[in-house]
C-alpha atoms as a PDB file:
ATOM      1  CA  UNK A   1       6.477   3.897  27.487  1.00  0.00           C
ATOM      2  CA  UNK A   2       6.476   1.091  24.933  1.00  0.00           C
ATOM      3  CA  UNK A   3      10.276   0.840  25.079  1.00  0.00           C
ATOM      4  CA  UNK A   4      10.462  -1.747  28.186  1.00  0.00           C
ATOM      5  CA  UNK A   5       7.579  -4.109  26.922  1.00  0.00           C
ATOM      6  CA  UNK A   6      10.067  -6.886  26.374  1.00  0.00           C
ATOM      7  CA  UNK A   7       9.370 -10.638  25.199  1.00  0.00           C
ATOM      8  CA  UNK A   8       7.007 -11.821  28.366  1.00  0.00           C
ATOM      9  CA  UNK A   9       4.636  -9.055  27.911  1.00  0.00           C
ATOM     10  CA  UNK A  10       4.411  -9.483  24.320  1.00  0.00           C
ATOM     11  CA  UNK A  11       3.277 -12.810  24.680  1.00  0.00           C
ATOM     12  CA  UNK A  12       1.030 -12.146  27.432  1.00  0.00           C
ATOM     13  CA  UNK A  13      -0.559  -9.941  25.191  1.00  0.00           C
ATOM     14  CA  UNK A  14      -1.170 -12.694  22.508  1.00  0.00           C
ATOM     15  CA  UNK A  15      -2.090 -14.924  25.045  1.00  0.00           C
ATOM     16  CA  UNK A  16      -5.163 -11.984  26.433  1.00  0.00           C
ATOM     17  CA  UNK A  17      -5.851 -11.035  22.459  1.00  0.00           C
ATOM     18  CA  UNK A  18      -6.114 -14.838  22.034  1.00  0.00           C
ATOM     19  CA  UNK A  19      -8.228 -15.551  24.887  1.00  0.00           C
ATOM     20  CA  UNK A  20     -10.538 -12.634  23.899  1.00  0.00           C
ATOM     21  CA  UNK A  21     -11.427 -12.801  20.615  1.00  0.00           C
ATOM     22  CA  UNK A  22     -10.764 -16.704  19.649  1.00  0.00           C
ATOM     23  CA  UNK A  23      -8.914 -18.138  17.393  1.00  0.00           C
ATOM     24  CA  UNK A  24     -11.379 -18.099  14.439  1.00  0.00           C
ATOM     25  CA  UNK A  25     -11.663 -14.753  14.633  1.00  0.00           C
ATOM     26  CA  UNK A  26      -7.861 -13.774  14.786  1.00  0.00           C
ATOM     27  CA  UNK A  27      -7.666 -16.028  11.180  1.00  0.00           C
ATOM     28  CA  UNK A  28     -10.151 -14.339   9.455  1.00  0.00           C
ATOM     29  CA  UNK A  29      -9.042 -10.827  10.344  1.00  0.00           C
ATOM     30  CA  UNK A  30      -5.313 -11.365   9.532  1.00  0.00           C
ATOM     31  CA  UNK A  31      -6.604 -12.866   6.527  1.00  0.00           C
ATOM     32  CA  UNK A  32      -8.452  -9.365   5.863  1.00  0.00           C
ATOM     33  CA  UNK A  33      -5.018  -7.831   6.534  1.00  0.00           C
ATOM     34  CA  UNK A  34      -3.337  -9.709   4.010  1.00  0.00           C
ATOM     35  CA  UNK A  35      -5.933  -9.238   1.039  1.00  0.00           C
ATOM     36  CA  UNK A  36      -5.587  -5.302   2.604  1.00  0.00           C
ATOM     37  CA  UNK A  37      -2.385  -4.878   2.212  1.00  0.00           C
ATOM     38  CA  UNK A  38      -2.177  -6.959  -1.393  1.00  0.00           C
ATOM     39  CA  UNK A  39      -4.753  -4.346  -2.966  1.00  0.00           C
ATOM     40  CA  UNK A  40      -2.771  -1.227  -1.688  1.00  0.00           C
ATOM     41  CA  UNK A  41       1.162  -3.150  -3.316  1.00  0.00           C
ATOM     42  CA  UNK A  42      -1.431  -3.678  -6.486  1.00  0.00           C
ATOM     43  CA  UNK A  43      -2.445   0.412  -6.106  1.00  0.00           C
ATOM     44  CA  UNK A  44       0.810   1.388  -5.770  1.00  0.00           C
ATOM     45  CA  UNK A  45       2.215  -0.540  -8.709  1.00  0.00           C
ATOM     46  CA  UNK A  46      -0.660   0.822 -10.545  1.00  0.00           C
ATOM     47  CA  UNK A  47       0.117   4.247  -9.645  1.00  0.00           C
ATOM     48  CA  UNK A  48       3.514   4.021 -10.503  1.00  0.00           C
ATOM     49  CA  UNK A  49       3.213   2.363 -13.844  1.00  0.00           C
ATOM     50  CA  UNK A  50       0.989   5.262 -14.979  1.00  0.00           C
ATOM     51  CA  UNK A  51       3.433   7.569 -13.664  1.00  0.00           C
ATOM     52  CA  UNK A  52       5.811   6.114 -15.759  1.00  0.00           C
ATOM     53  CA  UNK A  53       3.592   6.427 -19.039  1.00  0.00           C
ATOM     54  CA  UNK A  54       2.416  10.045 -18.893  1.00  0.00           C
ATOM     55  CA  UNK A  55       6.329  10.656 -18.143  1.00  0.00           C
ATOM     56  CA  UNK A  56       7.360   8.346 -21.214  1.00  0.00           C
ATOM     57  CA  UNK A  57       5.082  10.239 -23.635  1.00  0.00           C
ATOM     58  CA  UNK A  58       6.756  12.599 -26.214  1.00  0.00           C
ATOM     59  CA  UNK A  59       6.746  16.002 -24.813  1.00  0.00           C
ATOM     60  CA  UNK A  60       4.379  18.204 -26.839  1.00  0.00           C
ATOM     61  CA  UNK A  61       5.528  21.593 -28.288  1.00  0.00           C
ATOM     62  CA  UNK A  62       3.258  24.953 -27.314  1.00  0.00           C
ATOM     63  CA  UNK A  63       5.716  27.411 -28.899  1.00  0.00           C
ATOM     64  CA  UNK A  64       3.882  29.150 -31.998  1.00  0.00           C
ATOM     65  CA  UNK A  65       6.501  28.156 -34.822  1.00  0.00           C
ATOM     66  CA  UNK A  66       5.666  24.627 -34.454  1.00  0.00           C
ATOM     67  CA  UNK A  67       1.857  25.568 -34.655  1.00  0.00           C
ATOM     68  CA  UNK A  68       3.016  27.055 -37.951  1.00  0.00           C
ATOM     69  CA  UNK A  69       4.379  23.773 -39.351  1.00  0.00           C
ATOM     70  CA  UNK A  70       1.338  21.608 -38.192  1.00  0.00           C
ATOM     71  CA  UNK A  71      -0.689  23.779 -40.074  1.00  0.00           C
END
């Protein structure tokens, strides 16, 4: 359905959207998009990075004999 939109009815869209809801309005809420999508990169990044870390720690032993040689 979406397929044959093509270039004129994309900007008749803008041109509605634009008439609609101003252009003030249209500013501030990409601007909430962009601080939107900058705190889920940051998430991401932070999620990885701790990924990373538990994966970088040394592997601890569960096997009795090296309960033995702490002890």
């Amino acid at each position: 359905m979406l397929n044959n939109i093509g270039l004129p009815g994309l900007l008749l869209i803008a041109v509605v959207v634009l008439v609609l809801f101003g252009r003030g309005k249209i500013s501030s809420l990409m601007g909430e998009v962009g601080k939107g999508i900058t705190a889920f990169k940051k998430g991401v990044d932070d999620g990885s990075k701790e990924l990373e870390n538990e994966m970088a720690e040394e592997p601890k032993a569960v096997t009795p004999e090296a309960e033995k040689d702490k002890v």
